[in-house]
N, C-alpha and C. Protein backbone atom coordinates (compact mmCIF):
# COMPACT_ATOMS: atom_id res chain seq x y z
N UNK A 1 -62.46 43.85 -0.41
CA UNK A 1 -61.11 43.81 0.10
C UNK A 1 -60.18 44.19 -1.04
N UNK A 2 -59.17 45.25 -0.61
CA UNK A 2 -58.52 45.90 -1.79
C UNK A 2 -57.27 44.74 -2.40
N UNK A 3 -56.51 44.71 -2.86
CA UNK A 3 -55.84 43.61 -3.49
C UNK A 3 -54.39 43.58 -2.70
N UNK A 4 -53.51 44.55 -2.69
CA UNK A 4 -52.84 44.92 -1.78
C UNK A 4 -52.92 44.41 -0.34
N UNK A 5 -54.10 44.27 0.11
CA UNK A 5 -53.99 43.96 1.69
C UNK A 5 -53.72 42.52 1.75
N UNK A 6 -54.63 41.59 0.23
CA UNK A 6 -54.19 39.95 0.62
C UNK A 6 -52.61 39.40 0.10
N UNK A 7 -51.97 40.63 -0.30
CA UNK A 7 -50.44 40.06 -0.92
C UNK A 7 -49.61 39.82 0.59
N UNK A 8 -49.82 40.66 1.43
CA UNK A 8 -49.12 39.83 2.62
C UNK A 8 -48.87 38.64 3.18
N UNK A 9 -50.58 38.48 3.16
CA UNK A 9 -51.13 37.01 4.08
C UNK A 9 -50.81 36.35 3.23
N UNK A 10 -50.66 36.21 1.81
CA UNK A 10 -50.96 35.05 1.16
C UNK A 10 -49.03 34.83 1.01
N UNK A 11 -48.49 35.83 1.12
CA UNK A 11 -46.79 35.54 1.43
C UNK A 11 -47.20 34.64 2.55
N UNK A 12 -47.22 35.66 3.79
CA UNK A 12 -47.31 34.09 4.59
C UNK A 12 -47.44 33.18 4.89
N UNK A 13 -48.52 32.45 4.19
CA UNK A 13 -49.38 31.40 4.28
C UNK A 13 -48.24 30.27 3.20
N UNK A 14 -47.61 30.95 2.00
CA UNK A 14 -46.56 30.18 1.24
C UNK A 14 -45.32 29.91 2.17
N UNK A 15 -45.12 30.76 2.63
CA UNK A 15 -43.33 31.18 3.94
C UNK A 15 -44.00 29.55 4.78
N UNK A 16 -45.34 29.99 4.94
CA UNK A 16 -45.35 28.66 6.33
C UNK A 16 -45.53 27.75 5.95
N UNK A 17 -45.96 27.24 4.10
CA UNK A 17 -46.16 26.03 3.83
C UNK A 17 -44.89 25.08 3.46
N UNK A 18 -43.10 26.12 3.34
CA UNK A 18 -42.49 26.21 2.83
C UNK A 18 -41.61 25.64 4.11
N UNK A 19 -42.32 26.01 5.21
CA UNK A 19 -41.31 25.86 6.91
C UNK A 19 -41.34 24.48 6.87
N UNK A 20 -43.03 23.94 6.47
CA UNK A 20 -43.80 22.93 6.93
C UNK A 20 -43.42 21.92 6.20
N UNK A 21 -43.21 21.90 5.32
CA UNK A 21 -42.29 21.01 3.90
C UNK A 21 -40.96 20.70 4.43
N UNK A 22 -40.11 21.70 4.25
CA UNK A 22 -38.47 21.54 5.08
C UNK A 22 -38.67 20.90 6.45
N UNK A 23 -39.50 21.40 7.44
CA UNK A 23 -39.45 20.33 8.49
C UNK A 23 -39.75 18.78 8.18
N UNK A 24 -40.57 18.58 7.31
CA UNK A 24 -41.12 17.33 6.98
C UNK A 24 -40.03 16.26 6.10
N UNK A 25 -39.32 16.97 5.86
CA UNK A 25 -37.86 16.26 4.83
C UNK A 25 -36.74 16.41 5.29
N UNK A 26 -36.75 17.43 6.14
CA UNK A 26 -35.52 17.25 7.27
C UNK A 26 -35.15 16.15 8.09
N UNK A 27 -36.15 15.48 8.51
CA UNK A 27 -36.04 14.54 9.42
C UNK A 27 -35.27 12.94 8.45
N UNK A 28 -35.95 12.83 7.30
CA UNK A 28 -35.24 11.61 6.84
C UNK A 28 -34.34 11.76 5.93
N UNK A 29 -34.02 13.04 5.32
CA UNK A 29 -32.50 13.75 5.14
C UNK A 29 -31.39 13.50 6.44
N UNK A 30 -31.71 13.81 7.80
CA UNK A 30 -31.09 13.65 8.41
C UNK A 30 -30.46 12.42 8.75
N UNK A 31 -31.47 11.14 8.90
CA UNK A 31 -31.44 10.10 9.09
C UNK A 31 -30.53 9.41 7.83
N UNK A 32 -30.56 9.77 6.76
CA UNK A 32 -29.83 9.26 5.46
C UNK A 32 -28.62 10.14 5.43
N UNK A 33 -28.47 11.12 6.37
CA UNK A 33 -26.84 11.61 6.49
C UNK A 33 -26.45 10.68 7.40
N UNK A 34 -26.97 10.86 8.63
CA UNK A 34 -26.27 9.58 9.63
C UNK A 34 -25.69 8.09 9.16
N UNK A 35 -26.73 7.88 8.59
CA UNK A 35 -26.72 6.22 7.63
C UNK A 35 -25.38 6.19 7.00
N UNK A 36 -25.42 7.83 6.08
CA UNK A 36 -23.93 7.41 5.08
C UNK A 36 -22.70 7.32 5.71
N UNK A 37 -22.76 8.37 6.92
CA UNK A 37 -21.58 8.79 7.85
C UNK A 37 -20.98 7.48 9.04
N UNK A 38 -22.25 6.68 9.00
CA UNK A 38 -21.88 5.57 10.01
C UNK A 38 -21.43 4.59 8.55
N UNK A 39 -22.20 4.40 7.12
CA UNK A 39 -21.57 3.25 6.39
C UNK A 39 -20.08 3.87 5.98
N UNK A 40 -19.84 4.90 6.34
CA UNK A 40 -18.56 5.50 5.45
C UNK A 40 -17.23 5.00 6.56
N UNK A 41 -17.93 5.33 8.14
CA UNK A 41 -16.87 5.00 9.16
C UNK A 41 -16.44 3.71 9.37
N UNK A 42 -17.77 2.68 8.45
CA UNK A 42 -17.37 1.39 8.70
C UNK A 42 -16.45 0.71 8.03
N UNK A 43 -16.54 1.38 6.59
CA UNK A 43 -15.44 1.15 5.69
C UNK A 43 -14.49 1.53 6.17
N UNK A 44 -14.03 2.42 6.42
CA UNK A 44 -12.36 3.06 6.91
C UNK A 44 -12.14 2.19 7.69
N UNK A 45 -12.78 1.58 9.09
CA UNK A 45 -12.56 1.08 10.17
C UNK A 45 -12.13 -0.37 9.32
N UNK A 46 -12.42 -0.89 8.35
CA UNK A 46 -12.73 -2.02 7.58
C UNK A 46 -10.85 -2.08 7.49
N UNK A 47 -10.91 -1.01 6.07
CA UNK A 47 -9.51 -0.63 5.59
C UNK A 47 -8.73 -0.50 6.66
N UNK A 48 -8.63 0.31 7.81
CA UNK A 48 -7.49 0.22 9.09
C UNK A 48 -7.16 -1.26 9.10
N UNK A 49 -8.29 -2.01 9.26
CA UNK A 49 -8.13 -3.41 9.86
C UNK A 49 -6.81 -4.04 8.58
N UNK A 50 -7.70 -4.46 7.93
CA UNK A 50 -6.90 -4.78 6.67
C UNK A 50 -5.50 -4.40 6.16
N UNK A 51 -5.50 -2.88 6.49
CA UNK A 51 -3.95 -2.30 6.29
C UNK A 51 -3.41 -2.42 7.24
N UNK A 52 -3.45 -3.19 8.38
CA UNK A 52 -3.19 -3.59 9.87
C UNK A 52 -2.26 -4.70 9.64
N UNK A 53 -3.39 -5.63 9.39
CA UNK A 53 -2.93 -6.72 9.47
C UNK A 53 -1.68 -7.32 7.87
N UNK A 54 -1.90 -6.32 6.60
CA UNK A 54 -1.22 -6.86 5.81
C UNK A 54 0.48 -6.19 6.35
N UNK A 55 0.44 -5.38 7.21
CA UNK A 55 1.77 -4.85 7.56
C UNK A 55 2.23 -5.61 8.49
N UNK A 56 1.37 -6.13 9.59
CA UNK A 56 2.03 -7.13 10.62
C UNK A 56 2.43 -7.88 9.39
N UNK A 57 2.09 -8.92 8.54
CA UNK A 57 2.49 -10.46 7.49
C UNK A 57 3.41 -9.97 7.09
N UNK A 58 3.69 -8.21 6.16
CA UNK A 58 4.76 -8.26 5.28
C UNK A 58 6.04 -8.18 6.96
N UNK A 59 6.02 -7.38 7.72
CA UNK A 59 6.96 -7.39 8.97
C UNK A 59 7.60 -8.81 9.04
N UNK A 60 6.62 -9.97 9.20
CA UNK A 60 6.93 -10.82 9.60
C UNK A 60 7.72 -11.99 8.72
N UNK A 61 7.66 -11.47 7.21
CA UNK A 61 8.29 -12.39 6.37
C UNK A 61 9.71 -12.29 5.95
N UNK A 62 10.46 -11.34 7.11
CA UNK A 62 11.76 -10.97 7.12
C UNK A 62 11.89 -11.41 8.09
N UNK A 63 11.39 -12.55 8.46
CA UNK A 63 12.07 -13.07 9.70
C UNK A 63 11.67 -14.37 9.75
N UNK A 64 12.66 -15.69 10.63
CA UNK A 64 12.88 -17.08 10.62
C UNK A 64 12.13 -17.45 11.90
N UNK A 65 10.93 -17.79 11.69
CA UNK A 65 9.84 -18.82 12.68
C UNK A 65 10.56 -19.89 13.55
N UNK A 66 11.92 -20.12 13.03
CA UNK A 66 12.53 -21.48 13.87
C UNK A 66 13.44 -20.87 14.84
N UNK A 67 13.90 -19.75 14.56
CA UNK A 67 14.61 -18.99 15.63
C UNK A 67 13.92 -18.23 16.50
N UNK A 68 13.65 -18.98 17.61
CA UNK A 68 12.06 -18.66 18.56
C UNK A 68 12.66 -17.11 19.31
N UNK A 69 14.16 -16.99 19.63
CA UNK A 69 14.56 -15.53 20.26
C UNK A 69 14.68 -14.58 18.87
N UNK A 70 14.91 -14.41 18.55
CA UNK A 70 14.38 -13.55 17.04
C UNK A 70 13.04 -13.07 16.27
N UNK A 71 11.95 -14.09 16.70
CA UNK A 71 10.74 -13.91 15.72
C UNK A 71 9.95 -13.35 16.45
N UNK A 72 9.77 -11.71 16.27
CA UNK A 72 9.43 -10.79 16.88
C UNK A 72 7.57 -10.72 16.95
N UNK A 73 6.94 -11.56 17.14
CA UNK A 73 5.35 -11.82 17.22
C UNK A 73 5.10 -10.90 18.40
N UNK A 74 5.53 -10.06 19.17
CA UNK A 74 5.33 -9.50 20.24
C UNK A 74 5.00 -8.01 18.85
N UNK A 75 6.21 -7.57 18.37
CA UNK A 75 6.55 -6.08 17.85
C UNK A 75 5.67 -6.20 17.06
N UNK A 76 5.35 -7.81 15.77
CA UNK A 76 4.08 -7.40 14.98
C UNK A 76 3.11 -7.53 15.22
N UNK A 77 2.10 -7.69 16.46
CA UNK A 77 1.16 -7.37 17.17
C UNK A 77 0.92 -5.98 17.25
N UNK A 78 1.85 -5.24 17.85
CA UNK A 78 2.19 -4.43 18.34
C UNK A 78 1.95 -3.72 17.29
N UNK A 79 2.45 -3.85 16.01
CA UNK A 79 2.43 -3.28 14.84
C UNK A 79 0.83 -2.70 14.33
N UNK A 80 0.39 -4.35 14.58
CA UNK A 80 -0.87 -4.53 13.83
C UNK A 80 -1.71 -3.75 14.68
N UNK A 81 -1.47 -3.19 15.78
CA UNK A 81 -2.76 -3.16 17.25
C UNK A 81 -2.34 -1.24 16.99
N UNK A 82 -1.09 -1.34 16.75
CA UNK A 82 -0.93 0.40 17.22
C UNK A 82 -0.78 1.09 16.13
N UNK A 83 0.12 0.52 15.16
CA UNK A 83 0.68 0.97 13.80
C UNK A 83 2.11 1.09 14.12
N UNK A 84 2.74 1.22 15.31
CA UNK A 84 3.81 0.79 15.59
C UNK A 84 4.80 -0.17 15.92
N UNK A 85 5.95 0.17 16.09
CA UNK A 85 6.52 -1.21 16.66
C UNK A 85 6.55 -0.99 18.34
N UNK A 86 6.97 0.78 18.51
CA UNK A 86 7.07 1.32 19.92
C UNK A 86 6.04 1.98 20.44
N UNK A 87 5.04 1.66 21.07
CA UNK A 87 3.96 2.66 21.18
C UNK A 87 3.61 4.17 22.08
N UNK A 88 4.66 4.17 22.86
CA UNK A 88 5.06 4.90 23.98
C UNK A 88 4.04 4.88 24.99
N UNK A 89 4.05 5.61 25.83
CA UNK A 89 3.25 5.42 26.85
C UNK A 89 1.93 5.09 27.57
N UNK A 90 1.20 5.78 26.19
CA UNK A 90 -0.24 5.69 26.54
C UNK A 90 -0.77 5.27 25.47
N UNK A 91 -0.75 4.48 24.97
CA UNK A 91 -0.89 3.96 23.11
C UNK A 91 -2.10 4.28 23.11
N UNK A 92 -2.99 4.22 21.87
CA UNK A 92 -3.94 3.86 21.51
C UNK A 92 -4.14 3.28 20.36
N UNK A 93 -5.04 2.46 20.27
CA UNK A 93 -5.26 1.53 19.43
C UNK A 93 -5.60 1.90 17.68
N UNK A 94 -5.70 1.33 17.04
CA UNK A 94 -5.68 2.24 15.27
C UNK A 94 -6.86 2.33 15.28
N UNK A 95 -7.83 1.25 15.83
CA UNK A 95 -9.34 1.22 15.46
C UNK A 95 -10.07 1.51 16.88
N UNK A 96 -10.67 1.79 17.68
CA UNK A 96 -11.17 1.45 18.74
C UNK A 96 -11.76 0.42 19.04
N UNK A 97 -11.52 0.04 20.31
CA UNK A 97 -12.20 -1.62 20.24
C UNK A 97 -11.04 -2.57 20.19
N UNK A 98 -9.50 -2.78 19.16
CA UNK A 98 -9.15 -3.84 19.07
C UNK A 98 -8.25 -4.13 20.15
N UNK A 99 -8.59 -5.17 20.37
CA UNK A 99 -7.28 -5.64 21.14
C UNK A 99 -6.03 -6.65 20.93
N UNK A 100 -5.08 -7.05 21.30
CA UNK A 100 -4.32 -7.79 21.08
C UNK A 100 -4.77 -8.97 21.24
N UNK A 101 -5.60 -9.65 22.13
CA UNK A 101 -6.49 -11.12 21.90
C UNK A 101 -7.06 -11.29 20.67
N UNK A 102 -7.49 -10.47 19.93
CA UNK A 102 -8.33 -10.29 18.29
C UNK A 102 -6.90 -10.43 17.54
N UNK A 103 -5.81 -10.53 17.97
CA UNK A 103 -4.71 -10.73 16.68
C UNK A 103 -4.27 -11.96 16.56
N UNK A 104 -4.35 -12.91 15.30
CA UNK A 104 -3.36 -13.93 15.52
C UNK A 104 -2.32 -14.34 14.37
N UNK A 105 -1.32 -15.05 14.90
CA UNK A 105 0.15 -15.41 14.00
C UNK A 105 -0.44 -16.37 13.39
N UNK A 106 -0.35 -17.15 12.25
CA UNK A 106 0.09 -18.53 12.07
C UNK A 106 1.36 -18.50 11.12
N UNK A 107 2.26 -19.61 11.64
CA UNK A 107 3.56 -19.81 10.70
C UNK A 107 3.23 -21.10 10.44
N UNK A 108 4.57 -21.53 9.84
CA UNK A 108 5.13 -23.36 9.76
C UNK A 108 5.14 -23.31 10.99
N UNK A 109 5.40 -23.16 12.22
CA UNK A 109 6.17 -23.67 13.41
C UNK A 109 4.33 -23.20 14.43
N UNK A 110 4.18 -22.34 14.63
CA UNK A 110 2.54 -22.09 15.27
C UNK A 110 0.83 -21.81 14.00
N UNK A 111 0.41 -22.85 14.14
CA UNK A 111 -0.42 -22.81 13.17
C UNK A 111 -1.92 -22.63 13.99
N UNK A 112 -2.17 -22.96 15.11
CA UNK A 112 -2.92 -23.61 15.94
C UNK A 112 -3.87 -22.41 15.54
N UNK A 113 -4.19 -21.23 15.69
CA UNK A 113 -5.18 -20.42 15.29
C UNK A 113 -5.68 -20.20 14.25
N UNK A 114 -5.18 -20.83 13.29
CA UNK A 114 -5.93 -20.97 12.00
C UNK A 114 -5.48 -22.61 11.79
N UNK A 115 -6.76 -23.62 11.97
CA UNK A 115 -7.01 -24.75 11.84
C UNK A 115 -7.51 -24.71 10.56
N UNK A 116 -6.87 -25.97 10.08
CA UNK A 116 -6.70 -26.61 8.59
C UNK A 116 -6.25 -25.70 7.71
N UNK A 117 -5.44 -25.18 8.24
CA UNK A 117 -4.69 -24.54 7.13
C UNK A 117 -3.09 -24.67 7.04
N UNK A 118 -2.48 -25.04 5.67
CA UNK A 118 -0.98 -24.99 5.93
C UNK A 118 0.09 -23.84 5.77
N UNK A 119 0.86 -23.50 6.33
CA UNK A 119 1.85 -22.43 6.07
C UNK A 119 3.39 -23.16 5.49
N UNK A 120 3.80 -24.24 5.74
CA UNK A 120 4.94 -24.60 5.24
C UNK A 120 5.16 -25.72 5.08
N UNK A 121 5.93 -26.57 4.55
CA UNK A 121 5.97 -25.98 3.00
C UNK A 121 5.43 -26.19 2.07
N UNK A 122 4.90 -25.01 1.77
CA UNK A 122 3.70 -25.43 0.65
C UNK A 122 4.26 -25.36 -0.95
N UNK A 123 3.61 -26.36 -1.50
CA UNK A 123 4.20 -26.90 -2.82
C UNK A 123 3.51 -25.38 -3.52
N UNK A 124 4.84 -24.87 -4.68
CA UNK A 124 3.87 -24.20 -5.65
C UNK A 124 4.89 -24.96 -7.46
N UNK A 125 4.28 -24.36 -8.62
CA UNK A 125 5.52 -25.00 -9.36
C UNK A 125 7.15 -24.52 -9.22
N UNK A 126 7.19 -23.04 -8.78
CA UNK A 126 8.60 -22.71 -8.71
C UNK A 126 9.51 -23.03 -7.73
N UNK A 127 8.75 -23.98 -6.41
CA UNK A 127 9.50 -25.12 -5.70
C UNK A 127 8.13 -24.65 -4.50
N UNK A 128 8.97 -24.75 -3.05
CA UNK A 128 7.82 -24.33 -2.05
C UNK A 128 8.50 -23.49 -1.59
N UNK A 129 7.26 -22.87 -0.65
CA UNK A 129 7.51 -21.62 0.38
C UNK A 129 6.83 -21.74 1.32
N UNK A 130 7.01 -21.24 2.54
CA UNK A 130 6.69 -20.90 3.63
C UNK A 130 5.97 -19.55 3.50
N UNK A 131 4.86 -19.54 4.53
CA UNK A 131 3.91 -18.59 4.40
C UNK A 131 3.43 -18.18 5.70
N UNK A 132 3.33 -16.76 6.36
CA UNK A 132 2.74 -16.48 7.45
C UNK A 132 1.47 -15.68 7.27
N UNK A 133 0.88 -15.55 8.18
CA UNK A 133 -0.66 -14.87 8.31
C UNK A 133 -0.84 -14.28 9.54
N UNK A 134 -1.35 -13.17 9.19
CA UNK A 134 -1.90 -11.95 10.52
C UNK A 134 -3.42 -11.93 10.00
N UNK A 135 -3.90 -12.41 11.33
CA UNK A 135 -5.49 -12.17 11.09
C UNK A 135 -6.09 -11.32 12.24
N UNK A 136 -7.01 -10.70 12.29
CA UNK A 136 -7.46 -10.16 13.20
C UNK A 136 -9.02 -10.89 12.66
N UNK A 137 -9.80 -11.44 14.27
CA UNK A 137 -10.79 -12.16 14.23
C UNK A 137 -11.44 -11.32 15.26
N UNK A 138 -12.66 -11.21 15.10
CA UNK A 138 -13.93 -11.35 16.29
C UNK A 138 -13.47 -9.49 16.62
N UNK A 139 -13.37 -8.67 15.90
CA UNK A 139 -13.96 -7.19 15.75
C UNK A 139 -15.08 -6.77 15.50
N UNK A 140 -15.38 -5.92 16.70
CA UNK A 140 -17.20 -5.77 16.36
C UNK A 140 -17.05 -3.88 16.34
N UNK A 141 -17.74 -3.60 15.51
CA UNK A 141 -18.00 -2.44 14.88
C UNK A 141 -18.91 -1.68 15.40
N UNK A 142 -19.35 -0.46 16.16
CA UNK A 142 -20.04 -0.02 16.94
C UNK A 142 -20.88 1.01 16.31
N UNK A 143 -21.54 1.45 15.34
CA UNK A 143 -22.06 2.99 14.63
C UNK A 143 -22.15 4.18 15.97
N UNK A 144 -21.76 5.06 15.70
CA UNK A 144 -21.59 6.35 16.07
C UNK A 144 -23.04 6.49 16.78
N UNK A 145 -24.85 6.24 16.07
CA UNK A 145 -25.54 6.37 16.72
C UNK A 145 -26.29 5.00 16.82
N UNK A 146 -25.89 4.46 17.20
CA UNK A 146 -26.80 2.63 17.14
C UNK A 146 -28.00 2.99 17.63
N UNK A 147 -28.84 3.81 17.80
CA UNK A 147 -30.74 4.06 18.34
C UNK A 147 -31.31 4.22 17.22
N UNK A 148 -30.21 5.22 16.44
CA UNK A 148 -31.47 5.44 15.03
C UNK A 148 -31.65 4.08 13.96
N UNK A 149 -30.86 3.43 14.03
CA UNK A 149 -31.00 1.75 12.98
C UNK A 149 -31.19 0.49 14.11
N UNK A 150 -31.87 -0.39 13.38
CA UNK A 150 -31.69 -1.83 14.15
C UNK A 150 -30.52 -2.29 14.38
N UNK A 151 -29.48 -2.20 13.60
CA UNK A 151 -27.79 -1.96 13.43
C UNK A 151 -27.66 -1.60 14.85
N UNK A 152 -26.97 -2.00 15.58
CA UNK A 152 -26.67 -2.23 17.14
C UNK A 152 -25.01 -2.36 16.87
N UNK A 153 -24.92 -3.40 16.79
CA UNK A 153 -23.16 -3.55 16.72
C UNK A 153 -23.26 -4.29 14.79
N UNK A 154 -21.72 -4.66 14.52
CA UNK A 154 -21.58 -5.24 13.07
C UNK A 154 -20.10 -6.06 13.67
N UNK A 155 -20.04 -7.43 13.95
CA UNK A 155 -18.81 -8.47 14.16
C UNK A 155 -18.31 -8.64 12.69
N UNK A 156 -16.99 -7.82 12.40
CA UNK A 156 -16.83 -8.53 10.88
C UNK A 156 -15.81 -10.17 10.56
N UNK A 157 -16.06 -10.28 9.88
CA UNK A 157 -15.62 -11.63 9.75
C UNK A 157 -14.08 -11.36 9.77
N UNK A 158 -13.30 -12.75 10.19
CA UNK A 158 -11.76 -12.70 9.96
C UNK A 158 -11.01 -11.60 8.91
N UNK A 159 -10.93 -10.96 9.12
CA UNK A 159 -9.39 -10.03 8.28
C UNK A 159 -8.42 -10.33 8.52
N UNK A 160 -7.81 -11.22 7.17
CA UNK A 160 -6.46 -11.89 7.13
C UNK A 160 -5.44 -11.48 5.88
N UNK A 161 -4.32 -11.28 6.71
CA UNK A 161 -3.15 -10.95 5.39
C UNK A 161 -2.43 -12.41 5.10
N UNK A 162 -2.10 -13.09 4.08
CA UNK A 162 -1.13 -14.30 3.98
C UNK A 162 -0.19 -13.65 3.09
N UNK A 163 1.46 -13.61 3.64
CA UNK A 163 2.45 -13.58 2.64
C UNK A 163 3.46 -14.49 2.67
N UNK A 164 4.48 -14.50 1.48
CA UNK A 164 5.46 -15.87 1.51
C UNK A 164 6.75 -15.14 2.36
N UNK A 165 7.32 -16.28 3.18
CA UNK A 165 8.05 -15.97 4.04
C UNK A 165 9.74 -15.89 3.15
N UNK A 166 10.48 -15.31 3.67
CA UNK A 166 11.59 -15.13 2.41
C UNK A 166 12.14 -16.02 3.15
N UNK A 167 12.28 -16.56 4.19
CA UNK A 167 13.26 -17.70 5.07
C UNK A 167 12.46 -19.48 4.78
């Protein structure tokens, strides 16, 4: 057999061992793109929450808890749920999934959703202050493909903002 005739086949035989390799590492390349792309969405979804809720607390510390027609807990909901105060017609939500039942106030005057904890007035050395909190509780996190991991859903724990109330 002249030498020339086996330089073909033996290309081929490399071309197909070369297909056979890339298919074989493709598959858990793929699976470790998904992985990063669902841990990457969970973080952001994390951060929305968080930058959610510290904007409802700072909203709310320009305003007096004892003046019940004034203390706008409707608009910083609203805030925390949409990113707005006005949502117009067909809102949608910042994260998918949250709802306004997952948001809660506590002041001096409504504390009841966060048990054992105080908001007013709390002693510090430069005298006391009053303190409110936006938490968002009981958000569950969905991955993009929940079949390829045991990872089904992810409930993250309370995300809470506390700031001092200027009133």
């Amino acid at each position: 057999m002249n030498r020339s005739a086996r330089i073909p086949s033996l290309r081929k035989r490399i071309f197909g061992a070369a297909a056979v390799e890339l298919a074989l590492i493709s598959v858990p390349l793929m699976l470790l793109s998904v992985a990063t792309v669902d841990f990457a969405r969970a973080m952001f979804v994390y951060d929305q929450l968080a930058k959610a809720a510290r904007d409802g607390a700072r909203f709310l510390t320009f305003f007096d808890p004892t003046v019940a027609g004034e203390y706008p807990t409707a608009v910083a909901k609203s805030r925390v749920l949409y990113g707005t105060a006005s949502p117009g017609d067909n809102p949608k939500p910042i994260v998918p999934g949250l709802t306004s039942a997952m948001i809660k106030i506590c002041d001096r005057i409504d504390s009841s959703a966060c048990s054992g904890e105080n908001f007013g007035p709390v002693v510090t050395p430069s005298g006391s202050i009053n303190l409110v909190q936006v938490k968002i509780e009981g958000y569950v996190f969905t991955p993009i493909f929940p079949g390829i991991s045991r990872l089904t859903t992810i409930t993250y724990d309370p995300i809470a903002a506390t700031m001092r109330q200027l009133f």
